[in-house]
N, C-alpha and C. Protein backbone atom coordinates (compact mmCIF):
# COMPACT_ATOMS: atom_id res chain seq x y z
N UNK A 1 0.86 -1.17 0.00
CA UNK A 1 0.00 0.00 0.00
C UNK A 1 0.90 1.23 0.00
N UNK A 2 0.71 2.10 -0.73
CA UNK A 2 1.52 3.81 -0.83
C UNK A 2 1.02 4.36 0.05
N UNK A 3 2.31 5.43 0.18
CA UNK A 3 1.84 6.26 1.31
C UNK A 3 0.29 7.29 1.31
N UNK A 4 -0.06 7.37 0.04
CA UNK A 4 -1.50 8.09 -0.35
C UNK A 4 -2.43 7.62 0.10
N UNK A 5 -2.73 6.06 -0.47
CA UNK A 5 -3.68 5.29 0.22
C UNK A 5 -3.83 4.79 1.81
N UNK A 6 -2.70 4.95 2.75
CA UNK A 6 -2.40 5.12 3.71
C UNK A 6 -2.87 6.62 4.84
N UNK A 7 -2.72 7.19 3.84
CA UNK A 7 -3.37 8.86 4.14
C UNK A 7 -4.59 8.73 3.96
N UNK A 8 -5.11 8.15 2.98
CA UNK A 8 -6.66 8.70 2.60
C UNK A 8 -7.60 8.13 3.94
N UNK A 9 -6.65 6.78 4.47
CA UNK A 9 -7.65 5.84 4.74
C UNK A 9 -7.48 6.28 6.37
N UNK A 10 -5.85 6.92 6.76
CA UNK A 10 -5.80 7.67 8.18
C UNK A 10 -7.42 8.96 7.98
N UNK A 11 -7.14 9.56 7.05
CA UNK A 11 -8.00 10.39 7.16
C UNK A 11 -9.53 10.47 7.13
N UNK A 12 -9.85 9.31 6.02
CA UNK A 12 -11.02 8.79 5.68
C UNK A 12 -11.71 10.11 4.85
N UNK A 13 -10.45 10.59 4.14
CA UNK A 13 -11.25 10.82 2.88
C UNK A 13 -9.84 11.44 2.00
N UNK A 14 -10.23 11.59 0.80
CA UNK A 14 -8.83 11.42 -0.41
C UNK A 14 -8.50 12.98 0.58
N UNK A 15 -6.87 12.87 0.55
CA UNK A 15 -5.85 14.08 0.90
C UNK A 15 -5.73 15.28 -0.70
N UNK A 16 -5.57 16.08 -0.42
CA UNK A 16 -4.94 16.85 -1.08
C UNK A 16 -3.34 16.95 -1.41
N UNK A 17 -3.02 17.71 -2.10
CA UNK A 17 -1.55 16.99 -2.40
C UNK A 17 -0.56 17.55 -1.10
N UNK A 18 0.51 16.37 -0.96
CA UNK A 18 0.97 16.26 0.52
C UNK A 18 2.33 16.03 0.45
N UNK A 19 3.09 15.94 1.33
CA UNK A 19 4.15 14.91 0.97
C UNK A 19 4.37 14.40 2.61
N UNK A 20 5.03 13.37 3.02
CA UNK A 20 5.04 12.49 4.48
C UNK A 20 6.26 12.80 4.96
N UNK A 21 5.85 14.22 5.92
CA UNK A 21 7.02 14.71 6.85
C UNK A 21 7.20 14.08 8.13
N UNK A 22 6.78 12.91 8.70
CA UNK A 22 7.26 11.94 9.59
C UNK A 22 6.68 10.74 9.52
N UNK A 23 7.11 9.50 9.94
CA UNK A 23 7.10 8.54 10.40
C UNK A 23 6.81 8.04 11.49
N UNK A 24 5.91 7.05 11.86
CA UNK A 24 5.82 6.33 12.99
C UNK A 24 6.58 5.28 13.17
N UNK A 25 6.82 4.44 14.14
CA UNK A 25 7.58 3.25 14.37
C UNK A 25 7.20 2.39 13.38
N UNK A 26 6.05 2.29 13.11
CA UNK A 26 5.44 1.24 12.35
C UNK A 26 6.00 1.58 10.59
N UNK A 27 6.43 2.69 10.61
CA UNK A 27 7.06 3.38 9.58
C UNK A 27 5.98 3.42 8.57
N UNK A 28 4.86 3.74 8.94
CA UNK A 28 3.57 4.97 8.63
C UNK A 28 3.65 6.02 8.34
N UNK A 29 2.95 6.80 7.51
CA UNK A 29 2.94 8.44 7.53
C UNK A 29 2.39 8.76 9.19
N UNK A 30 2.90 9.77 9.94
CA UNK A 30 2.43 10.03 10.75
C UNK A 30 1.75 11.43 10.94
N UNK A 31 2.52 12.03 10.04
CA UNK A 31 2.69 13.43 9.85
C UNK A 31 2.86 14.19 8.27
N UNK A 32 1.99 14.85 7.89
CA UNK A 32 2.16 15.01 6.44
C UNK A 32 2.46 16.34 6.31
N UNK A 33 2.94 17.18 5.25
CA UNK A 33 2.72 18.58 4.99
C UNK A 33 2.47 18.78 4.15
N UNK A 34 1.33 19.60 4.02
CA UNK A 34 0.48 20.56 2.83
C UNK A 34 0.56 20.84 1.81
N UNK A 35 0.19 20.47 0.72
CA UNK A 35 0.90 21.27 -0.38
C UNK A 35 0.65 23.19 0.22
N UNK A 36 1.22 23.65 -0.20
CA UNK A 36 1.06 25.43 0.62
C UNK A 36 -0.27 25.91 -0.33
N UNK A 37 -1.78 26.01 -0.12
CA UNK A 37 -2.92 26.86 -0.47
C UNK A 37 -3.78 27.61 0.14
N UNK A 38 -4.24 28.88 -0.36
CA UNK A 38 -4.62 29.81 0.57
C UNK A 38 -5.81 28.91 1.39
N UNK A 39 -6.41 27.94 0.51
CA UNK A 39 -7.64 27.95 1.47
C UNK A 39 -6.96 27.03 2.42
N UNK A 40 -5.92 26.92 2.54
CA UNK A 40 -4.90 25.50 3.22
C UNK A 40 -4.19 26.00 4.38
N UNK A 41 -4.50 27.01 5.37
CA UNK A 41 -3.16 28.01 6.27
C UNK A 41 -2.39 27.11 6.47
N UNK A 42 -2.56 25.98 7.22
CA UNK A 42 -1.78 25.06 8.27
C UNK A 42 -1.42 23.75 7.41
N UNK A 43 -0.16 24.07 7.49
CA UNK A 43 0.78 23.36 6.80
C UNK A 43 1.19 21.83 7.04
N UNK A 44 1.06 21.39 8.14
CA UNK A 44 1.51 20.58 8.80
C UNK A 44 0.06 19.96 9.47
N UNK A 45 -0.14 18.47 9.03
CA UNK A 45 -0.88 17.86 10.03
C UNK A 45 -0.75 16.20 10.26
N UNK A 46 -1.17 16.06 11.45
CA UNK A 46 -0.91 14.36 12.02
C UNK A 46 -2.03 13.95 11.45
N UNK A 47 -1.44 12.88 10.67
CA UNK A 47 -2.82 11.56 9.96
C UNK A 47 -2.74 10.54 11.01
N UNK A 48 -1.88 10.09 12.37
CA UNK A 48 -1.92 8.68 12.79
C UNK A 48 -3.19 9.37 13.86
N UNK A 49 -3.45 8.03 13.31
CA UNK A 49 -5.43 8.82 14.69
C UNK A 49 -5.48 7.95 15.93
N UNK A 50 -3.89 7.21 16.11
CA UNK A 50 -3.72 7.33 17.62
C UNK A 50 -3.16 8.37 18.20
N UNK A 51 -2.23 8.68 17.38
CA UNK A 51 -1.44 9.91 18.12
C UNK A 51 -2.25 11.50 18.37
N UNK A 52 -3.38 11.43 17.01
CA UNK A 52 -4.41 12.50 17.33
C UNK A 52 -5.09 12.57 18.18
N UNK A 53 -5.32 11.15 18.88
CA UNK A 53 -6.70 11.51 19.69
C UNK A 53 -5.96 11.34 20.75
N UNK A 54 -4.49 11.07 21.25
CA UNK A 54 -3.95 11.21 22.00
C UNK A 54 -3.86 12.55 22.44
N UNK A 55 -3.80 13.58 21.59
CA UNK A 55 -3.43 15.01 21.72
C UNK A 55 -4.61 15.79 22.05
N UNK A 56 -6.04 14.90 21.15
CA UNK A 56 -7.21 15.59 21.40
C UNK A 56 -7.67 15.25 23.29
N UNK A 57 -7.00 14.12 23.29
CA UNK A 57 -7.04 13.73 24.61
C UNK A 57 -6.96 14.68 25.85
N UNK A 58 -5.68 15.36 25.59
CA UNK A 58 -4.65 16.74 26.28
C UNK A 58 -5.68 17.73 26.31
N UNK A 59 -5.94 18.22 24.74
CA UNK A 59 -6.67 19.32 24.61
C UNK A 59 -8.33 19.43 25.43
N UNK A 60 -8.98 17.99 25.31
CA UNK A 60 -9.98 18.33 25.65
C UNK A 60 -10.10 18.38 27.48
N UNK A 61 -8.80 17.79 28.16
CA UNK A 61 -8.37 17.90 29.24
C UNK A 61 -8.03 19.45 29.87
N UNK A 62 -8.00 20.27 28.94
CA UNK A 62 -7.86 21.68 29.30
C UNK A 62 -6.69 22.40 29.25
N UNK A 63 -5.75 21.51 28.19
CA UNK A 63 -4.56 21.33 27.45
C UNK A 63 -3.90 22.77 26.99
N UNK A 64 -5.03 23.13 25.81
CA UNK A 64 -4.33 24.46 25.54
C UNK A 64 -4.26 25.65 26.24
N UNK A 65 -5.34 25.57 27.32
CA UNK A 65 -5.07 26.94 28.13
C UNK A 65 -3.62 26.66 29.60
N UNK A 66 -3.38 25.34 29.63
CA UNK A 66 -2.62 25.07 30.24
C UNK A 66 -1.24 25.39 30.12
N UNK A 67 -1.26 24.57 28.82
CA UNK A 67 -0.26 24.58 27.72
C UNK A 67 0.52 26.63 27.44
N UNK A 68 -0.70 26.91 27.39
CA UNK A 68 -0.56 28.79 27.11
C UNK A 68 -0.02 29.11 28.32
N UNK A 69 -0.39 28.95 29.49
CA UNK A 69 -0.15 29.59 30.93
C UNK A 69 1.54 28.90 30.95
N UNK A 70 1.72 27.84 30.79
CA UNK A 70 3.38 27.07 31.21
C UNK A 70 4.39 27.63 30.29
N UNK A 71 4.14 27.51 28.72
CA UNK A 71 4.70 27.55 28.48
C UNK A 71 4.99 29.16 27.61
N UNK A 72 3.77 30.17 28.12
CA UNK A 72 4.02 31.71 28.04
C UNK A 72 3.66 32.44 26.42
N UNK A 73 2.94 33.16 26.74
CA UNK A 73 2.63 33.90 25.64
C UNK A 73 3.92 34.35 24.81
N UNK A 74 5.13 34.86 25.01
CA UNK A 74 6.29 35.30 24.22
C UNK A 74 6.79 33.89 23.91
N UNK A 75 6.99 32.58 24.19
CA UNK A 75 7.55 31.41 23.77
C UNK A 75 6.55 31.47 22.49
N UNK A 76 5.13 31.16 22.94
CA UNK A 76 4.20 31.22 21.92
C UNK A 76 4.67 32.27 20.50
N UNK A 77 4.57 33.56 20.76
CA UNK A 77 4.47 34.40 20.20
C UNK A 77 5.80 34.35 18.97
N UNK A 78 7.18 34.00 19.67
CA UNK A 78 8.48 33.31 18.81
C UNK A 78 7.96 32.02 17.97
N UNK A 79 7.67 31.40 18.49
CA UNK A 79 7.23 29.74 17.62
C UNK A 79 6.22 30.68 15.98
N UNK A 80 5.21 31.19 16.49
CA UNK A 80 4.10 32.13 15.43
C UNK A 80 4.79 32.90 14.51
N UNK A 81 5.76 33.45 14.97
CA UNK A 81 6.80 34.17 14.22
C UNK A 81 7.31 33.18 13.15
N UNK A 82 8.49 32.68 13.88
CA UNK A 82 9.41 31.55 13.21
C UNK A 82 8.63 30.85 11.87
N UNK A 83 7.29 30.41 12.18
CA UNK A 83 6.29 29.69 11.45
C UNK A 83 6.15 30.55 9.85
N UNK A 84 5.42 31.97 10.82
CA UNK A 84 4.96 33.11 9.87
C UNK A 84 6.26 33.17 8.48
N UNK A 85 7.56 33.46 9.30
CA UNK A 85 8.34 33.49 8.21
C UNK A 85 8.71 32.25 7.18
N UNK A 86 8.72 31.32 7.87
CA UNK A 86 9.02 29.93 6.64
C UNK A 86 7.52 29.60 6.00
N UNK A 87 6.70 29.59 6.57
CA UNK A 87 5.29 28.97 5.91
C UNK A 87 4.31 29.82 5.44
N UNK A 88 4.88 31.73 5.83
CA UNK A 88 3.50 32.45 5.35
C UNK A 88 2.50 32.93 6.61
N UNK A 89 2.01 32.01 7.03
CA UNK A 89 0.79 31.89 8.37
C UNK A 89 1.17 31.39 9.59
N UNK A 90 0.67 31.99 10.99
CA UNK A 90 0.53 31.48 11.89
C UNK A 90 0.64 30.08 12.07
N UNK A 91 1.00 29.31 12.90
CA UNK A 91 1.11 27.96 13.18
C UNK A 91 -0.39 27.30 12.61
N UNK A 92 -1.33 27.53 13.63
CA UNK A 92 -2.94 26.79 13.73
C UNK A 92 -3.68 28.16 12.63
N UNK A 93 -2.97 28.62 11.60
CA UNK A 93 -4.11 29.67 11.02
C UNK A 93 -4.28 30.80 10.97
N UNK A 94 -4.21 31.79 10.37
CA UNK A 94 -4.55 33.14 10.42
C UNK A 94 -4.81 33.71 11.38
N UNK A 95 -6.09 33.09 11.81
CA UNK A 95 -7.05 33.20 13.06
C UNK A 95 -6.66 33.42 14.10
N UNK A 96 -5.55 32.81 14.46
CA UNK A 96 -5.11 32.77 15.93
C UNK A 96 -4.15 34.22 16.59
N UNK A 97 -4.80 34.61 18.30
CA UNK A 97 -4.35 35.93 18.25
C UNK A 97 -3.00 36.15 18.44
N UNK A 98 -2.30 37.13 19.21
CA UNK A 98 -1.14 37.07 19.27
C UNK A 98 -0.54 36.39 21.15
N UNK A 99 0.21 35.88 20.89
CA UNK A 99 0.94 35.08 21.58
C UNK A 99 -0.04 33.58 22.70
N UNK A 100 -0.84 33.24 21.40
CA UNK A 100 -1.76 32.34 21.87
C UNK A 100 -1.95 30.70 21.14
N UNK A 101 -2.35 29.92 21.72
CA UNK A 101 -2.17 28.53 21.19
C UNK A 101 -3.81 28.02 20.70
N UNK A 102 -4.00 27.69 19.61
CA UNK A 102 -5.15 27.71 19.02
C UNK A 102 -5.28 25.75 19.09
N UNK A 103 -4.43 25.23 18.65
CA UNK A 103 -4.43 24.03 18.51
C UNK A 103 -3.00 23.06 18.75
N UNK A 104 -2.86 22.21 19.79
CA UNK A 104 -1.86 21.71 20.35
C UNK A 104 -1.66 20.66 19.21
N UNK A 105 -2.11 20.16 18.03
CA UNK A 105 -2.14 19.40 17.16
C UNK A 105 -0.83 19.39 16.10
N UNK A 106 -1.16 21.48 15.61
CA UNK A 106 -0.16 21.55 14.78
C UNK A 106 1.00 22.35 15.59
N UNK A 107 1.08 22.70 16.71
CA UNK A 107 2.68 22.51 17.08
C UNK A 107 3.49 21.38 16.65
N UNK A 108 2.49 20.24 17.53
CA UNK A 108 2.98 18.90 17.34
C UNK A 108 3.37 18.46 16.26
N UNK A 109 2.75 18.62 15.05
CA UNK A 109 2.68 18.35 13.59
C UNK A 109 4.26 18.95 13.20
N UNK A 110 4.38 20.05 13.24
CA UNK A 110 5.05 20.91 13.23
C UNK A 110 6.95 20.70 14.12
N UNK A 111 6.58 20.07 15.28
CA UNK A 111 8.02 19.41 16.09
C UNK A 111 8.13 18.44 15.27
N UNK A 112 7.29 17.19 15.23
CA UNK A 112 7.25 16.06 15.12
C UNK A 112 8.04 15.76 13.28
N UNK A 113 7.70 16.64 12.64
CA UNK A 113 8.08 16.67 11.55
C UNK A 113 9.93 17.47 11.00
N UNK A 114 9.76 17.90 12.06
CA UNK A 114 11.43 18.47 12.09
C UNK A 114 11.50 19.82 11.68
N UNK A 115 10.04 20.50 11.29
CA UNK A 115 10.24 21.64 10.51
C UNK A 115 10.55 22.92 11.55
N UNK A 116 9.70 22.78 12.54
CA UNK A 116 9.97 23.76 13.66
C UNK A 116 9.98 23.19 14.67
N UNK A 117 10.95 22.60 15.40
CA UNK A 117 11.07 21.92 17.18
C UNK A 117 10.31 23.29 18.30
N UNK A 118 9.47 23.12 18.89
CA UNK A 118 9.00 24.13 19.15
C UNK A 118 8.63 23.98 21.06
N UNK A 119 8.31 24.50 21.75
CA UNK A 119 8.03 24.16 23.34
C UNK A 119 6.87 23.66 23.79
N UNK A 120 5.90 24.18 22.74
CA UNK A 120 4.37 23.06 22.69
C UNK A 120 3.96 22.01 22.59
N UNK A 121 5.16 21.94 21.81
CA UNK A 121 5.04 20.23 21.16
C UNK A 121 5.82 19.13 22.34
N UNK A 122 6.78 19.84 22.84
CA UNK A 122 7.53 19.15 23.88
C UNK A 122 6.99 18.85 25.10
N UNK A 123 5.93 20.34 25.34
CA UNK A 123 4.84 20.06 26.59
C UNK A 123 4.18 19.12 26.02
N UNK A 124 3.20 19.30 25.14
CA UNK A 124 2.12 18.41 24.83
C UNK A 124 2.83 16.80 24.62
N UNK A 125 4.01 16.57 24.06
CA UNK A 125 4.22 15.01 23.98
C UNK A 125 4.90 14.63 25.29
N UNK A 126 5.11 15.39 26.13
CA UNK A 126 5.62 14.88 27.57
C UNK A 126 4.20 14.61 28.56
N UNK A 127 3.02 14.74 28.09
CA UNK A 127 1.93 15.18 28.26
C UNK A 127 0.83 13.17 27.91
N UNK A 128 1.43 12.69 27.18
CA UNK A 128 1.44 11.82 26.46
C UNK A 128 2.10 10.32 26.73
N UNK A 129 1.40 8.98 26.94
CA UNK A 129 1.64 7.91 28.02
C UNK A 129 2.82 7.45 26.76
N UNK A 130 2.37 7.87 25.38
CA UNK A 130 3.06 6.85 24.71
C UNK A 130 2.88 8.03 23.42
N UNK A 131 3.42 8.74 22.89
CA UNK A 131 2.95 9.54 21.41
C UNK A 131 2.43 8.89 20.22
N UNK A 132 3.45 7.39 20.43
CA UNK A 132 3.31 6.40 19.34
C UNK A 132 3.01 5.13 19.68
N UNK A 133 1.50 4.52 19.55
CA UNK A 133 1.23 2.91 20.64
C UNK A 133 2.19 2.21 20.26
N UNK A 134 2.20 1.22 20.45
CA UNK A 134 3.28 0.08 19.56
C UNK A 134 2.41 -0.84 18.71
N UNK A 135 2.49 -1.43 17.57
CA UNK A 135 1.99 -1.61 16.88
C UNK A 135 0.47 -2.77 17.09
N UNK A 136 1.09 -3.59 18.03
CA UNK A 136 0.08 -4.70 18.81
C UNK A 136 -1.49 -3.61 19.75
N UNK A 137 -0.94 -2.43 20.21
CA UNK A 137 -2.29 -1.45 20.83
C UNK A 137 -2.73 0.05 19.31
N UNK A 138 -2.33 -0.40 18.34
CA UNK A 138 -2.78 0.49 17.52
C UNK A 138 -3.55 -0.37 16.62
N UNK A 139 -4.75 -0.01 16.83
CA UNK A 139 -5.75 -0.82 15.30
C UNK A 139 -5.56 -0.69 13.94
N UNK A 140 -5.41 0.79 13.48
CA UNK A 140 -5.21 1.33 12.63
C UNK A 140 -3.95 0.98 11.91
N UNK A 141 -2.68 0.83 12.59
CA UNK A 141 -1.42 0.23 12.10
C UNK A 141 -1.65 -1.42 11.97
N UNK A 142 -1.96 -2.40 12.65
CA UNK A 142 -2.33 -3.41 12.74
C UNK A 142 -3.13 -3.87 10.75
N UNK A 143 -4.50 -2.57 10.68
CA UNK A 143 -5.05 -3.17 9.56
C UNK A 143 -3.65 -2.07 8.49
N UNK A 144 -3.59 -1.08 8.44
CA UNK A 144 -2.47 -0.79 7.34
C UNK A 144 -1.39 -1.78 6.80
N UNK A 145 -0.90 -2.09 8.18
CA UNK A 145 0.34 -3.00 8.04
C UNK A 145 -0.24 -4.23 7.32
N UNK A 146 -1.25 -5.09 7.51
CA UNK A 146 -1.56 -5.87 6.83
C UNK A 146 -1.92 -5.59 5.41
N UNK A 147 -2.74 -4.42 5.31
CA UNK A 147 -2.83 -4.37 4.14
C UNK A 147 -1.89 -4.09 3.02
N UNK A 148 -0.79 -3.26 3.43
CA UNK A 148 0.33 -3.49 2.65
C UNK A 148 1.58 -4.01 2.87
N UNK A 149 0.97 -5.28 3.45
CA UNK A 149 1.89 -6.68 3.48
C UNK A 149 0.95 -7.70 2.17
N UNK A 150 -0.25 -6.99 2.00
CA UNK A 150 -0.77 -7.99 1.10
C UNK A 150 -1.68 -9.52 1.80
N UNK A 151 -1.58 -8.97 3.39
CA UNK A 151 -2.64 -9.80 4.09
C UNK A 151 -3.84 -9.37 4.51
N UNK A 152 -4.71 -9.51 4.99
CA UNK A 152 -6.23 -9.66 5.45
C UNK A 152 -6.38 -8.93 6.30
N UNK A 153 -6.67 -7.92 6.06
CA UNK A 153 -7.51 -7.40 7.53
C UNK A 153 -8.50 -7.89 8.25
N UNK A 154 -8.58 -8.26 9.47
CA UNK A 154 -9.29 -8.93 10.42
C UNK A 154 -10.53 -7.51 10.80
């Protein structure tokens, strides 16, 4: 199976054009980046939907205002910068105000991929029992891996 069909099926619906800025253990796309389009701000996003809902996990725990208070509006405000200049936009989007964390997702996206190592991403995956299950507690790797081994998904 290619890394496309691997994406479509993390995502559950066809990607736009991408290319696979990290890896999981399972040596999965974990992490893709954007082709760069306006209607597209955020450059960077996690397809493994353990590691997402791991993060959505954080966030819906009360993550990003946490996340904002520890790790400081001027840390924030440098990372938004840094972003602004290589990618155009804010980290999480246009949208987001100044020295504030909109979405703990695409920091992560964003460390995890090597493009910007950033202090959000380091809170939020220290935050985290495991970033990446191992392949026996991930479902999703379990049926990929089979499927492009050319075996059966159960």
């Amino acid at each position: 199976m290619n890394d496309h069909t691997v994406v479509a099926l993390q995502l559950g619906r066809e990607p736009a054009a991408f290319r696979v800025a990290a890896r999981c253990p399972s040596d999965l796309p974990s992490v893709i980046e954007n082709e760069r389009r306006l209607e597209m701000p955020t450059s960077f996003w996690i397809t493994c939907p353990t590691l997402r809902s791991a993060i959505s996990r954080v966030e819906a725990a009360g993550g990003v205002r946490v996340a904002q208070e520890e790790v400081g509006a001027e840390a924030v405000d440098e990372i938004h910068k840094q972003h602004l200049e290589s990618y155009g936009s804010r980290v999480a989007g246009v949208g987001s105000p100044g020295g504030r964390i909109k979405c703990l997702h695409a920091f992560t996206a964003l460390h995890l991929a090597g493009a910007l190592p950033n202090l959000v991403a380091e809170w939020t995956l220290a935050r985290l029992e495991n970033p990446y299950a191992d392949l026996s507690r991930c479902p999703e790797c379990v049926i990929y891996s089979q499927l492009s081994s050319g075996g059966v998904a159960q």
